[in-house]
Protein backbone atom coordinates (compact mmCIF):
# COMPACT_ATOMS: atom_id res chain seq x y z
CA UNK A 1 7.22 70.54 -141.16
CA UNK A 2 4.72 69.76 -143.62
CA UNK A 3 2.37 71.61 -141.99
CA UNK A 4 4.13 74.68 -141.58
CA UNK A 5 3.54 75.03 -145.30
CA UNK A 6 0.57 75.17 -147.94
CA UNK A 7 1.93 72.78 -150.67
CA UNK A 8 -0.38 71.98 -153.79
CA UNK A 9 0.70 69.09 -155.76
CA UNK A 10 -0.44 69.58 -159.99
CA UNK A 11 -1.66 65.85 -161.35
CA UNK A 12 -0.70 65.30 -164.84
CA UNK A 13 -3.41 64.33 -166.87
CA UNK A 14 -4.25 61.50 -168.70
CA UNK A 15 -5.26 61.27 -172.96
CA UNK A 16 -4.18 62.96 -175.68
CA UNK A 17 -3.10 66.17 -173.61
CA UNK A 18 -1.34 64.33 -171.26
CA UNK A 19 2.21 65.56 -171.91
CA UNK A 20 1.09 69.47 -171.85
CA UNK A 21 1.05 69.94 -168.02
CA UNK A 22 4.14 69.00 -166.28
CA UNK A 23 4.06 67.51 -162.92
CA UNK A 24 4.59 70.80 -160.78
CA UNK A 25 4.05 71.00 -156.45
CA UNK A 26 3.50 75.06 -156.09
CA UNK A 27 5.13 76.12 -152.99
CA UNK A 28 2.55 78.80 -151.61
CA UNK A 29 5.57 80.35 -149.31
CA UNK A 30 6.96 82.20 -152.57
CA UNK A 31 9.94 79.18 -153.00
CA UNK A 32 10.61 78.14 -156.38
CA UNK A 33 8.58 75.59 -158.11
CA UNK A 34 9.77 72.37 -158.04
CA UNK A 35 9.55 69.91 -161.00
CA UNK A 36 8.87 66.41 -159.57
CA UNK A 37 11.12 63.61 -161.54
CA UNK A 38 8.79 61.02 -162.84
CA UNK A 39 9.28 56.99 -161.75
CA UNK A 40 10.08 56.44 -165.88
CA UNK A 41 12.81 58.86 -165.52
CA UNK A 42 14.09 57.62 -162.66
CA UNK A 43 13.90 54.54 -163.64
CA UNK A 44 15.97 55.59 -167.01
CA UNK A 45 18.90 56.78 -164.78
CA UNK A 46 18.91 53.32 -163.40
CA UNK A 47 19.06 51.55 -166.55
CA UNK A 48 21.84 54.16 -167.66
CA UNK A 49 23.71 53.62 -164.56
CA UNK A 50 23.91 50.28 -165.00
CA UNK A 51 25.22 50.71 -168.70
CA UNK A 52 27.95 52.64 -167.40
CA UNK A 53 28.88 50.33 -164.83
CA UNK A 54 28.53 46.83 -167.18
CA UNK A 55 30.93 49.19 -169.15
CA UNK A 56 33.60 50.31 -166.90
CA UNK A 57 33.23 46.72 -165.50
CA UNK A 58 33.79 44.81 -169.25
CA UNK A 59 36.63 46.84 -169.42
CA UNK A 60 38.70 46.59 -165.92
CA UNK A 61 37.44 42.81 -166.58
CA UNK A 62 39.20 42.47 -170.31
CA UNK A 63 41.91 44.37 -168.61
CA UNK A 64 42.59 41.79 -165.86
CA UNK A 65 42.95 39.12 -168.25
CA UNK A 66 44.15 40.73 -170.93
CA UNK A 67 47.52 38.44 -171.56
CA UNK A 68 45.10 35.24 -171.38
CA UNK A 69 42.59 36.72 -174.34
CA UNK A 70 45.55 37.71 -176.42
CA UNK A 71 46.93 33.96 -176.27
CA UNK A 72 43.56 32.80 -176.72
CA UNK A 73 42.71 34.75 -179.83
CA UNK A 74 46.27 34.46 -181.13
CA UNK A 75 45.79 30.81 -181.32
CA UNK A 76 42.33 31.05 -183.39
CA UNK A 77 43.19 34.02 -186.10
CA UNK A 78 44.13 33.49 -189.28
CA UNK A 79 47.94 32.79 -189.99
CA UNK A 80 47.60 36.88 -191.34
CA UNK A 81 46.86 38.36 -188.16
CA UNK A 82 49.67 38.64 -185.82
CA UNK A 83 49.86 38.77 -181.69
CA UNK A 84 50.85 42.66 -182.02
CA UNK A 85 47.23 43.36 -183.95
CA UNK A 86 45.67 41.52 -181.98
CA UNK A 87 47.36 42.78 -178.66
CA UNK A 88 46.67 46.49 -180.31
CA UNK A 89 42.85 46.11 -181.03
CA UNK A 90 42.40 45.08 -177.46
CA UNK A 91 43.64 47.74 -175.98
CA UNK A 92 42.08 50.07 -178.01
CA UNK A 93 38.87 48.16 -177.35
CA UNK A 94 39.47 48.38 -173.88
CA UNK A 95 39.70 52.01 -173.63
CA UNK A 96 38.08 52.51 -176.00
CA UNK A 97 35.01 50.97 -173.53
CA UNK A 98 36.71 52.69 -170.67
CA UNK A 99 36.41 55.80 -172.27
CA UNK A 100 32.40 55.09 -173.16
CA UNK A 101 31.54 54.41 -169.64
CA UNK A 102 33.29 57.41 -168.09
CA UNK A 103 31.13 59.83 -170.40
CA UNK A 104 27.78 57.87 -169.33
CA UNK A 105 28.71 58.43 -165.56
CA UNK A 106 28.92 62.16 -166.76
CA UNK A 107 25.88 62.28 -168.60
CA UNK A 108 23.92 60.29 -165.91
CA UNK A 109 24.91 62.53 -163.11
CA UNK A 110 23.80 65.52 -165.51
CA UNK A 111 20.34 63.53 -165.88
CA UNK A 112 20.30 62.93 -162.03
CA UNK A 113 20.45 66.96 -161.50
CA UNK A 114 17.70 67.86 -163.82
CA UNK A 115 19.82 69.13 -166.82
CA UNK A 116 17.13 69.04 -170.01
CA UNK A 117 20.83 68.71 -172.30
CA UNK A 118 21.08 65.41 -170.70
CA UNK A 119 18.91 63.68 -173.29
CA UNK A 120 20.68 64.67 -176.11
CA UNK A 121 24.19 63.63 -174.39
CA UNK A 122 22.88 60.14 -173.82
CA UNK A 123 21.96 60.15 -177.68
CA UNK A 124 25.29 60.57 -178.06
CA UNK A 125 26.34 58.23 -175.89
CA UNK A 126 23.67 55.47 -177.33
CA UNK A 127 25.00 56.24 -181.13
CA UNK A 128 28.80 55.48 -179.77
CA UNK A 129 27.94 52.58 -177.75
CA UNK A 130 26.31 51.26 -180.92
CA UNK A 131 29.26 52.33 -183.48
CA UNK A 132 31.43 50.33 -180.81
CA UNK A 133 29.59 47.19 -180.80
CA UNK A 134 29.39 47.22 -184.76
CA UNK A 135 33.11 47.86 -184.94
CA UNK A 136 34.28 45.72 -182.39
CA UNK A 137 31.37 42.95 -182.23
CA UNK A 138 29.69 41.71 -179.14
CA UNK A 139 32.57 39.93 -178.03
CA UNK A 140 32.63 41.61 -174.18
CA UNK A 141 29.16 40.44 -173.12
CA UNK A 142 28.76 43.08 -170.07
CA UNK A 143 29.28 45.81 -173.00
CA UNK A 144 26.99 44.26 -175.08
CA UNK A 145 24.32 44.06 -172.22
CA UNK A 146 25.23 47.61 -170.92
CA UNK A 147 24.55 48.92 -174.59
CA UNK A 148 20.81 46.99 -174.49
CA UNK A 149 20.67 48.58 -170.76
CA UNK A 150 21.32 51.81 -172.23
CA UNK A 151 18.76 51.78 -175.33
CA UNK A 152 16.13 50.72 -172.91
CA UNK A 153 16.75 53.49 -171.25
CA UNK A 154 17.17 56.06 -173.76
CA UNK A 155 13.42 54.87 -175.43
CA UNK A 156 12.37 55.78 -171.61
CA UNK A 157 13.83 59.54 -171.60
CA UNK A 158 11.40 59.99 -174.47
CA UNK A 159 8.06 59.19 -173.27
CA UNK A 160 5.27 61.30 -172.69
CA UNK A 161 5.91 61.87 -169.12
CA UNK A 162 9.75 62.29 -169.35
CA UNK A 163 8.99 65.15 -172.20
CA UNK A 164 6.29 67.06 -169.49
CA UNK A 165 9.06 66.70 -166.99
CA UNK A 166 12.12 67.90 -169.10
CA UNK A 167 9.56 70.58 -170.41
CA UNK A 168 8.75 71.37 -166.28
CA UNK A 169 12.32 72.03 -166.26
CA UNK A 170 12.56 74.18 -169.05
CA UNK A 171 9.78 76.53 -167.45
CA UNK A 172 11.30 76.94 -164.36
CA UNK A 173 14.87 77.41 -165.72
């Protein structure tokens, strides 16, 4: 099949220019240029992924054993704090991370189809994921690690070659 068709593949160059050429192949059969998804990229949607999943995995596993960190905690806070708050800031916590990791599958699988508003989303997402862990501490280590997953990841959607791809997709949209 590959030689049934003249394909040209554009090399992005390297320097101070090196994010003004996106990585396009040229189809010479009159098909739509494709934008070709950079390894950083790729490897950002990894790291995301794996934020959403330490997420929605910190929370079905505070969930679980929900009863057991209630007693736990109720026997360790202050004589002020009673089960019921403590039973209430769980759950909200636990949604609350639930409710996190749901949007990041979302704004993944927008990433994984080439949507440029992707970036911004996973701002988003970043900025909550960070209001969470200063509201709630790092008590849920998979959250806390997801979040980290997730900043690594969100430095790598900015990079040189991640801009010249989501700036590929902007010319061809």
């Amino acid at each position: 099949m590959a030689g049934d068709q003249d394909v040209t593949t554009v090399e992005v160059p390297v320097g101070p220019r090196a994010c003004s050429v996106p990585p396009v192949t040229i189809d010479e059969s009159d098909e739509q240029d494709v934008v070709v998804r950079p390894k950083l990229v790729t490897a950002a949607i990894v790291l995301w992924a794996l934020d959403a999943i330490a997420y929605l995995g910190g929370a079905a596993l505070v969930m679980g054993t929900h009863s057991a960190i209630v007693d736990s905690l109720a026997k360790t806070a202050p004589k002020d704090v009673t089960r019921d708050q403590i039973n209430g800031q769980l759950t909200f916590e636990e949604f609350a991370s639930l409710g996190v990791g749901v949007l990041v599958v979302v704004f993944v699988y927008l990433l994984l189809r080439g949507n440029r508003w992707a970036r911004i989303l996973l701002v988003l997402a970043a900025l909550i994921q960070l209001v969470c862990q200063l509201l709630f501490g790092i008590g849920i280590v998979p959250v806390a690690a997801g979040t980290l997953l997730g900043l690594v990841g969100l430095a790598l959607l900015f990079l040189p070659s991640a801009n010249a791809y989501f700036a590929g997709l902007k010319r061809l949209a």
